[in-house]
Protein backbone atom coordinates (compact mmCIF):
# COMPACT_ATOMS: atom_id res chain seq x y z
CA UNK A 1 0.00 0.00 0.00
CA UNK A 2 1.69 3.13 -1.28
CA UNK A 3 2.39 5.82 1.61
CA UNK A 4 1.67 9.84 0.95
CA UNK A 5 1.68 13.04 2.33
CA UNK A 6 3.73 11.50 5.73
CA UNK A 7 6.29 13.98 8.05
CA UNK A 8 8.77 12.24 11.02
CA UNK A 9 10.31 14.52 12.74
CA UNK A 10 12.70 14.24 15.86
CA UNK A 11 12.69 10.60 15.68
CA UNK A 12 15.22 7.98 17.30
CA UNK A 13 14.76 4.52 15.81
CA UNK A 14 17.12 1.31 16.94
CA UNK A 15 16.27 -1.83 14.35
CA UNK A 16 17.22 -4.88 13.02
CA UNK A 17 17.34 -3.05 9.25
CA UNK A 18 17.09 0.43 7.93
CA UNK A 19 13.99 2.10 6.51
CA UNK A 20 12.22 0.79 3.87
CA UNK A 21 10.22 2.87 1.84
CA UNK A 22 7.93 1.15 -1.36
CA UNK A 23 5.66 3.56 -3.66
CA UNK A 24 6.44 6.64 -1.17
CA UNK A 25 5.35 10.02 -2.40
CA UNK A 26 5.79 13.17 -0.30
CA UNK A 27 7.53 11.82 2.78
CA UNK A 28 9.63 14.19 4.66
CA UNK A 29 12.08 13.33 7.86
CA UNK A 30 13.38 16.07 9.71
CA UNK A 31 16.07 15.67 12.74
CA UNK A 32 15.93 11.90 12.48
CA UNK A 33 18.49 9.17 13.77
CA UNK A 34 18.33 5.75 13.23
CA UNK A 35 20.79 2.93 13.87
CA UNK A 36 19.93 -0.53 11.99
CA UNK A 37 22.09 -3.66 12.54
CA UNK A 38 21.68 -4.47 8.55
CA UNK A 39 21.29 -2.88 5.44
CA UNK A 40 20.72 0.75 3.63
CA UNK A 41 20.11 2.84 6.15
CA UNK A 42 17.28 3.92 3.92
CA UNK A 43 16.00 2.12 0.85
CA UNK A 44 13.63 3.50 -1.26
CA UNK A 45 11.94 1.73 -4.33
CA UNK A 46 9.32 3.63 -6.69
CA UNK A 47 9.26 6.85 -4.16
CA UNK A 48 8.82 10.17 -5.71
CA UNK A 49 9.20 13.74 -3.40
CA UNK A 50 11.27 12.43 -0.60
CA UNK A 51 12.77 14.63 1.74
CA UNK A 52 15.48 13.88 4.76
CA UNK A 53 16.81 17.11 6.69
CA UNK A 54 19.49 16.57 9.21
CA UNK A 55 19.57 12.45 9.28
CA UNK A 56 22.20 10.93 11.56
CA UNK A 57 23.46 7.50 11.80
CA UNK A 58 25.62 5.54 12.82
CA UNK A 59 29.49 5.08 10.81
CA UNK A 60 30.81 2.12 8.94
CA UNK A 61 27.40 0.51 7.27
CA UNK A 62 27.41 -0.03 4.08
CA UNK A 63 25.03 1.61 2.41
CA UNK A 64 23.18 5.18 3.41
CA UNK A 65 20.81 5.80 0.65
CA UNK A 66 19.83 2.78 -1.93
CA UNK A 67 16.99 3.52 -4.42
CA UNK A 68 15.20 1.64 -6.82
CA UNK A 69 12.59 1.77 -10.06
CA UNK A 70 12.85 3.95 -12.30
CA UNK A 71 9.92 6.09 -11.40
CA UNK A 72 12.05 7.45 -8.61
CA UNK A 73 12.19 10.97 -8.54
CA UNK A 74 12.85 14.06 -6.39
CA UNK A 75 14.54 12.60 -3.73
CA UNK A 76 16.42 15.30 -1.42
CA UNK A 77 19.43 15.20 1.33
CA UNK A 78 19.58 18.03 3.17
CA UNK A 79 22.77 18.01 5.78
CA UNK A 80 23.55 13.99 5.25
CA UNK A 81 27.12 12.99 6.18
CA UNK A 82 27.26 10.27 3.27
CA UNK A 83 30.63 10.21 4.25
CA UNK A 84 30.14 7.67 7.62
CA UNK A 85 28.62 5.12 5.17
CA UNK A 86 30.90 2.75 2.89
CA UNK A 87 28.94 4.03 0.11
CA UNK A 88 26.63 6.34 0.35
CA UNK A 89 24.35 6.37 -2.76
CA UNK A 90 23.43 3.27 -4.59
CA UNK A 91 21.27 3.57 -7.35
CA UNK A 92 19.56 0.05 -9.56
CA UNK A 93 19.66 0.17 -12.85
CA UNK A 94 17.68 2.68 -14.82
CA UNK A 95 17.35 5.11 -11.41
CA UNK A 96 18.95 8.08 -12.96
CA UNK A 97 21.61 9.86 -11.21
CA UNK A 98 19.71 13.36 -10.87
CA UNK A 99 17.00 11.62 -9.46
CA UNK A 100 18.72 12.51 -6.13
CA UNK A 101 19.78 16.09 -4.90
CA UNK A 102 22.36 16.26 -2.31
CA UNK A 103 22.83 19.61 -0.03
């Protein structure tokens, strides 16, 4: 079931695996932290007019951000540290690369 019109804000979150977002349009997080034992910290897959201000997480995962299908679009990081990841963007095949807008 697709999920719309959604803001988190100020939210701690300790989990087995990151966030994972399928057929999101217009989610925002603001001031978020989440630590997952596993996996992108965030993964999103057909999610259009995503926002994440000021998300903090733990160093040394792999992956921060990993998106997929191609009808990804507008996806925003605003004050992300992609450097505490291994890698911090991973994009499937056919996600373009302006798809995401780092700040």
């Amino acid at each position: 079931m697709p999920v719309s019109d959604l803001v988190l804000e100020n939210v701690s979150i300790q989990s087995e695996e990151g966030i994972v977002l399928f057929q999101g349009d217009g989610i925002a997080m603001h001031n978020f932290y989440i630590a997952p034992k596993l996996g992108p910290v965030l993964a999103l897959d057909e999610a259009s007019n995503i926002t994440v201000d000021n998300m903090k997480y733990p160093g040394g995962l792999d992956v921060f951000l990993k998106v997929a299908g191609r009808n990804s679009r507008n996806i925003q990081l605003n004050g992300v540290d992609l450097t505490l990841a291994k890698k911090g963007i991973d994009l499937d095949t056919g996600v373009l690369p302006e798809t995401i807008v780092v700040k």
